[in-house]
N, C-alpha and C. Protein backbone atom coordinates (compact mmCIF):
# COMPACT_ATOMS: atom_id res chain seq x y z
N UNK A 1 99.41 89.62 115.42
CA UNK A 1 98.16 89.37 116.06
C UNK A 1 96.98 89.83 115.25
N UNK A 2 97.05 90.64 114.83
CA UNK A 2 96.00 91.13 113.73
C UNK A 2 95.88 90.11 112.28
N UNK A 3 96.76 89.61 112.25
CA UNK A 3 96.50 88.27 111.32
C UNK A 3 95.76 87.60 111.37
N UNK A 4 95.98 87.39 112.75
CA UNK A 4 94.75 85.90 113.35
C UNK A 4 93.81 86.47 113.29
N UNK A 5 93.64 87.87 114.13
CA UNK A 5 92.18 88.12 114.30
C UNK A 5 91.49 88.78 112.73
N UNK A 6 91.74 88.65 111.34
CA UNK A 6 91.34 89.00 110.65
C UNK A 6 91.23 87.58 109.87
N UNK A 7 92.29 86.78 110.74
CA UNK A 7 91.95 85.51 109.74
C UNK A 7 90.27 85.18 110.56
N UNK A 8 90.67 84.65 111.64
CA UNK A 8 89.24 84.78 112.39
C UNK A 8 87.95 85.73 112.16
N UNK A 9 88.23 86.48 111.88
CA UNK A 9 86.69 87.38 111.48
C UNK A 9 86.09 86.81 110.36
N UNK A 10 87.94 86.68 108.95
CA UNK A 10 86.96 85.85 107.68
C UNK A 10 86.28 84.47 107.97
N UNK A 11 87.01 84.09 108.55
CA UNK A 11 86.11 82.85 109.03
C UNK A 11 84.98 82.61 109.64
N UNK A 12 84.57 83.36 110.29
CA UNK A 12 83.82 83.74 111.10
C UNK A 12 82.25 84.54 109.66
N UNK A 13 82.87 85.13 109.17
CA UNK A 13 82.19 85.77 108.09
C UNK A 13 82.19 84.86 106.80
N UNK A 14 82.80 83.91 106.60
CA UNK A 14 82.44 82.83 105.67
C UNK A 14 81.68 82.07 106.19
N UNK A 15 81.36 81.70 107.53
CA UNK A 15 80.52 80.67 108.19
C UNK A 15 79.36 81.23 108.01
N UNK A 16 79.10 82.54 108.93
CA UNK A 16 78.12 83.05 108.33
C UNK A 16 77.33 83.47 107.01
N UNK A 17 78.07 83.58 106.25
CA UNK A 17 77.65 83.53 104.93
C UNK A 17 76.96 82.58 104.31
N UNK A 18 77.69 81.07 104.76
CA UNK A 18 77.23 79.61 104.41
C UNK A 18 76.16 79.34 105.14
N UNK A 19 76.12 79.96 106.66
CA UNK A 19 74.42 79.89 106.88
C UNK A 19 73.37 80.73 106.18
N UNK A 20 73.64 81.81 106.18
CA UNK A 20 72.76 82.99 105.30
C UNK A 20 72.05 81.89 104.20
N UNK A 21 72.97 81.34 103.44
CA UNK A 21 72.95 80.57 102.06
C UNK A 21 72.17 79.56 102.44
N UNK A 22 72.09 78.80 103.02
CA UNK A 22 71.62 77.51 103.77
C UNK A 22 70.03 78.02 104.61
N UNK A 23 69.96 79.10 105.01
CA UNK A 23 69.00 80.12 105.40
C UNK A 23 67.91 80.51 104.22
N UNK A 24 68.77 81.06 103.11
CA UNK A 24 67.82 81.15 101.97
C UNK A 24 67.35 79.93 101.40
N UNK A 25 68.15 79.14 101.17
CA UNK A 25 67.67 77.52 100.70
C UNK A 25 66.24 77.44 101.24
N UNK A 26 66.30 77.41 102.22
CA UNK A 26 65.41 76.91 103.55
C UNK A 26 64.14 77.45 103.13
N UNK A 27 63.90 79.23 103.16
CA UNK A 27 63.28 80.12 103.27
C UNK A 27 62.26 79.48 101.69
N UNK A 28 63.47 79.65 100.51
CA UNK A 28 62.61 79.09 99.23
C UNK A 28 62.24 78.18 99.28
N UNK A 29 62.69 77.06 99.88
CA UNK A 29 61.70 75.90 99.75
C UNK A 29 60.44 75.64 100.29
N UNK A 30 60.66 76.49 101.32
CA UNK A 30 59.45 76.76 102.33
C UNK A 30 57.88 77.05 101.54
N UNK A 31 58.61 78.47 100.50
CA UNK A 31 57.22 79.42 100.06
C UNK A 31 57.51 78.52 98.98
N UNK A 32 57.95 77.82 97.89
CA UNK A 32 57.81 76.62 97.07
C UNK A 32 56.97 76.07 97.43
N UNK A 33 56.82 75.22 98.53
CA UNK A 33 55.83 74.44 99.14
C UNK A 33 54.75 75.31 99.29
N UNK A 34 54.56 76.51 99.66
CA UNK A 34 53.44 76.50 100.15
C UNK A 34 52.91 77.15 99.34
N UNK A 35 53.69 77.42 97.75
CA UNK A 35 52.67 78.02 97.03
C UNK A 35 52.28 76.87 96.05
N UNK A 36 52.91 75.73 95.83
CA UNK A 36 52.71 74.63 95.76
C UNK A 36 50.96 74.32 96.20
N UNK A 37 51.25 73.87 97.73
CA UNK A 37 49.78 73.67 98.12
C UNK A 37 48.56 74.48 98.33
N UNK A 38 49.06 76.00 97.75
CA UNK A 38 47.74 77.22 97.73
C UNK A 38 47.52 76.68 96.37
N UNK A 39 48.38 76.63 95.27
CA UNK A 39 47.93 76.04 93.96
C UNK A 39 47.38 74.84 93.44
N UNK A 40 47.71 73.64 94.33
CA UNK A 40 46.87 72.35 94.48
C UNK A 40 45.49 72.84 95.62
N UNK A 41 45.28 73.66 96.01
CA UNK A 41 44.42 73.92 97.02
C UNK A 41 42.96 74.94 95.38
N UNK A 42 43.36 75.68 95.12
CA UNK A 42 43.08 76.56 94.00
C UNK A 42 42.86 75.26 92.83
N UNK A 43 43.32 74.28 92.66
CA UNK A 43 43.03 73.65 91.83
C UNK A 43 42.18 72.74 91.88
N UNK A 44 41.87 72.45 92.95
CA UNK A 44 40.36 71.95 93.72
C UNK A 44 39.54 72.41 93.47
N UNK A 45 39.67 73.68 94.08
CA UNK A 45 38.54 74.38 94.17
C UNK A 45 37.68 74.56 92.61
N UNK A 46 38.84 74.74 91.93
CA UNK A 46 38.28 75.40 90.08
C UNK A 46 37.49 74.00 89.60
N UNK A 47 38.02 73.00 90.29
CA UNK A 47 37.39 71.56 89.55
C UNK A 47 36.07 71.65 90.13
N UNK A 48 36.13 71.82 91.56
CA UNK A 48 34.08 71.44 92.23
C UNK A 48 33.19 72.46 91.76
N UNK A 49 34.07 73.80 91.24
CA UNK A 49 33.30 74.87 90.68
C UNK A 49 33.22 74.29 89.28
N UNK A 50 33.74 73.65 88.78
CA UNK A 50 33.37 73.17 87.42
C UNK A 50 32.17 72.22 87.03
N UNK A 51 32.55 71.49 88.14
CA UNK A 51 31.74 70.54 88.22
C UNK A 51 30.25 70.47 88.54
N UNK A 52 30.12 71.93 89.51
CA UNK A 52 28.78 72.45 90.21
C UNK A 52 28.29 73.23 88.63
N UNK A 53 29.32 73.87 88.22
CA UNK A 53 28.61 74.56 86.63
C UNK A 53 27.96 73.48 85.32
N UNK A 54 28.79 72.01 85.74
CA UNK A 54 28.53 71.37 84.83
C UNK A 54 26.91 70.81 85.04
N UNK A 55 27.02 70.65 86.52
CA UNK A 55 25.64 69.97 86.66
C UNK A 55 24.43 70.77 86.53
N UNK A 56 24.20 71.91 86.89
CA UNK A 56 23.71 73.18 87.00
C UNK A 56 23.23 73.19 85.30
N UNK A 57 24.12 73.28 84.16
CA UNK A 57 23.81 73.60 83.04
C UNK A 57 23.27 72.41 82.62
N UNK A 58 23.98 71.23 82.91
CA UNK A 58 23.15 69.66 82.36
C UNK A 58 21.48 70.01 83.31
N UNK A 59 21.24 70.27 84.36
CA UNK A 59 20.10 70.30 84.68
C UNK A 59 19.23 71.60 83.71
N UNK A 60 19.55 72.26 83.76
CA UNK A 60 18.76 73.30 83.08
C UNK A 60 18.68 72.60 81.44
N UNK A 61 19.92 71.81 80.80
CA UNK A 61 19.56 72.04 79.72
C UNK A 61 18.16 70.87 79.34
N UNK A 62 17.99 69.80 80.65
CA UNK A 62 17.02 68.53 81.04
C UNK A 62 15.66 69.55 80.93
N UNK A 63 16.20 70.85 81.65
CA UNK A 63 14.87 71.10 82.24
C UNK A 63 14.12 72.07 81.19
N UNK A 64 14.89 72.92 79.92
CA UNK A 64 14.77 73.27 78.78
C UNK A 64 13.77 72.43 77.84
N UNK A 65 14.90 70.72 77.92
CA UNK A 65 14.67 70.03 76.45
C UNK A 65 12.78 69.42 76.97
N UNK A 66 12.66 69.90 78.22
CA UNK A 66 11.04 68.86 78.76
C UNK A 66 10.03 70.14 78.83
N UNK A 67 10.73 71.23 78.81
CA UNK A 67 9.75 72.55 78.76
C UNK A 67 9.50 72.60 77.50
N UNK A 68 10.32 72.82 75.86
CA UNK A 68 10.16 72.42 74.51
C UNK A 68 9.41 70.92 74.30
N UNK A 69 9.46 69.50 75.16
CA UNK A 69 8.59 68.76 74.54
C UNK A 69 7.08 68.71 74.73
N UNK A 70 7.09 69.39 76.17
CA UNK A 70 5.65 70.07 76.71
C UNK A 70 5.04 70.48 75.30
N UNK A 71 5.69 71.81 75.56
CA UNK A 71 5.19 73.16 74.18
C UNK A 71 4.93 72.27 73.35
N UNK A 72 5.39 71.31 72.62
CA UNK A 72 5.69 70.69 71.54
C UNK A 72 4.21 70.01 71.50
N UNK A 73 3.89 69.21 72.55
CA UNK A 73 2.53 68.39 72.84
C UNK A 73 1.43 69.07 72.87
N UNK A 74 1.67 70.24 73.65
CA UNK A 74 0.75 71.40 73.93
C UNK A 74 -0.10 71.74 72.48
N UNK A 75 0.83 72.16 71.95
CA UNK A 75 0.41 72.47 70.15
C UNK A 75 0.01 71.68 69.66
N UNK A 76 0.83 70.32 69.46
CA UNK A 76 0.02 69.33 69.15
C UNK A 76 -1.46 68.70 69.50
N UNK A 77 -1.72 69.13 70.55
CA UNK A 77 -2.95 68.90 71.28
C UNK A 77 -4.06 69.74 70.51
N UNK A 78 -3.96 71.12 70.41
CA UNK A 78 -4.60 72.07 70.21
C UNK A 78 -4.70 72.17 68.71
N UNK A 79 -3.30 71.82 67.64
CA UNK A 79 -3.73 71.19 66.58
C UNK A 79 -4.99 70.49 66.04
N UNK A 80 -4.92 69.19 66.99
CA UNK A 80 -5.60 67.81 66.88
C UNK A 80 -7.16 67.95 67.42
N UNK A 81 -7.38 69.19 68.28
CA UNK A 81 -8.62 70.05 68.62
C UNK A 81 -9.00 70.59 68.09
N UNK A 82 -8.70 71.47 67.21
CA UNK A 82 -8.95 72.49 66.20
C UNK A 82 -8.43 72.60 65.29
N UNK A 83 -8.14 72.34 64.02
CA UNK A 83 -7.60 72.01 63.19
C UNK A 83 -7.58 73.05 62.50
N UNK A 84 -8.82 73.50 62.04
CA UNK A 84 -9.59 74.88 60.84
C UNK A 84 -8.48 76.07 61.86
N UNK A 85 -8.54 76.25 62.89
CA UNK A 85 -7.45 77.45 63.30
C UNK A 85 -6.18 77.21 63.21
N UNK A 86 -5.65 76.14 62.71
CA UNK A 86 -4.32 75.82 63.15
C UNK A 86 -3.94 76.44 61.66
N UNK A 87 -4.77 75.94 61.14
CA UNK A 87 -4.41 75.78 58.89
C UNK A 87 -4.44 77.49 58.64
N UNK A 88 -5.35 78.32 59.30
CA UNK A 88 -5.68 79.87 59.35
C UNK A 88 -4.39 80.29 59.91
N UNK A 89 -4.10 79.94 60.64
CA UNK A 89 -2.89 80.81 61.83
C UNK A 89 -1.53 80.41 61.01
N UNK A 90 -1.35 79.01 60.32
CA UNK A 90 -0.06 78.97 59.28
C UNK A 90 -0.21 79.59 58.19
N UNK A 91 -1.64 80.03 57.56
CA UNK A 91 -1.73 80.55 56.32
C UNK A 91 -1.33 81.83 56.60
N UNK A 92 -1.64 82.19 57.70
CA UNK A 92 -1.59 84.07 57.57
C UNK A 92 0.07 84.25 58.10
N UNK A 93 0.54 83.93 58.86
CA UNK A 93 1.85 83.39 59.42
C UNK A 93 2.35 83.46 57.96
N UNK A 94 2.26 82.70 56.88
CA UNK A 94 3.07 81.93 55.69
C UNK A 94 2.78 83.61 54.60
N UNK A 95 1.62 83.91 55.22
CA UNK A 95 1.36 85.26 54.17
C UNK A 95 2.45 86.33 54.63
N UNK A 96 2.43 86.65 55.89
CA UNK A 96 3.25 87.79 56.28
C UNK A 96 4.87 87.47 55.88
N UNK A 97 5.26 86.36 55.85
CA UNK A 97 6.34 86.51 55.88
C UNK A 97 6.49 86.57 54.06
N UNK A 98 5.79 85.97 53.09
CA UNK A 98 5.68 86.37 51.94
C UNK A 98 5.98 87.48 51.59
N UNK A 99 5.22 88.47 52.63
CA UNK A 99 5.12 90.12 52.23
C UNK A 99 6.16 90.83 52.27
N UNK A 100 7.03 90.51 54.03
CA UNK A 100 8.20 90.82 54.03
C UNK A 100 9.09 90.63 53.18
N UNK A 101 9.36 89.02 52.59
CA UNK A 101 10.29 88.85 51.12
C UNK A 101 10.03 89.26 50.40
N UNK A 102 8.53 89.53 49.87
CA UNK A 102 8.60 89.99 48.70
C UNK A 102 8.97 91.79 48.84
N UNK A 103 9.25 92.73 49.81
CA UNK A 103 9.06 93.86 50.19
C UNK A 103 11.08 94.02 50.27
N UNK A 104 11.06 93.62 50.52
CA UNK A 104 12.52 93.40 50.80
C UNK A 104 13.64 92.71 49.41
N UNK A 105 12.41 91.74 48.45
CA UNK A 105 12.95 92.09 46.85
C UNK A 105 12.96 93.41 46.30
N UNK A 106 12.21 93.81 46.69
CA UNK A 106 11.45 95.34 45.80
C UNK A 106 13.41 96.36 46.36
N UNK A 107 13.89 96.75 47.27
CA UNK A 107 14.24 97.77 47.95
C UNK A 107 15.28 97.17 47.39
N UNK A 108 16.04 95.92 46.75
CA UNK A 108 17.43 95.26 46.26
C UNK A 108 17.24 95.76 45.06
């Protein structure tokens, strides 16, 4: 009698085992999936944040290149107004930096 009932327990304990197994299957596929869709979820997200950085920097760099053609006109304007200060302000400009090179030959 103890035969049976030990054959019966293994059996009983192999069944269970094959669910356990069938249990874990289950369990991994589960967090597979769902780290699956936190990572397609995360991979969204990094694209509209990319995309918000892309536009963000294309606008600033619009709003840069029209602040430099301003300046650009600006000078030009004030050039084309005054001329005798413009030729003074590059000469002395063109002198200083002379001084520095040549000050900076001297110390080589």
């Amino acid at each position: 009698m103890t035969d049976k009932t030990g054959d019966v327990a293994a059996a009983e304990f192999a069944a269970d085992l094959t669910a356990l197994r069938a249990d874990i299957e289950n369990l991994s596929e589960t967090v597979a999936s769902l780290m699956s869709g936190r990572a397609s979820a995360a991979s969204v997200a990094v694209k509209g944040a990319l995309g918000d950085a892309r536009d963000q920097l294309s606008q600033a760099a619009t709003h840069a290149q029209d602040s430099a053609f301003g300046a650009a006109a600006d000078l030009e304007r004030r050039i084309e107004r005054d001329p005798l200060t413009a030729v003074l302000i590059a000469a002395g400009i063109g002198m200083a930096v002379g001084m520095m090179s040549k000050s900076r030959g001297k110390a080589a």
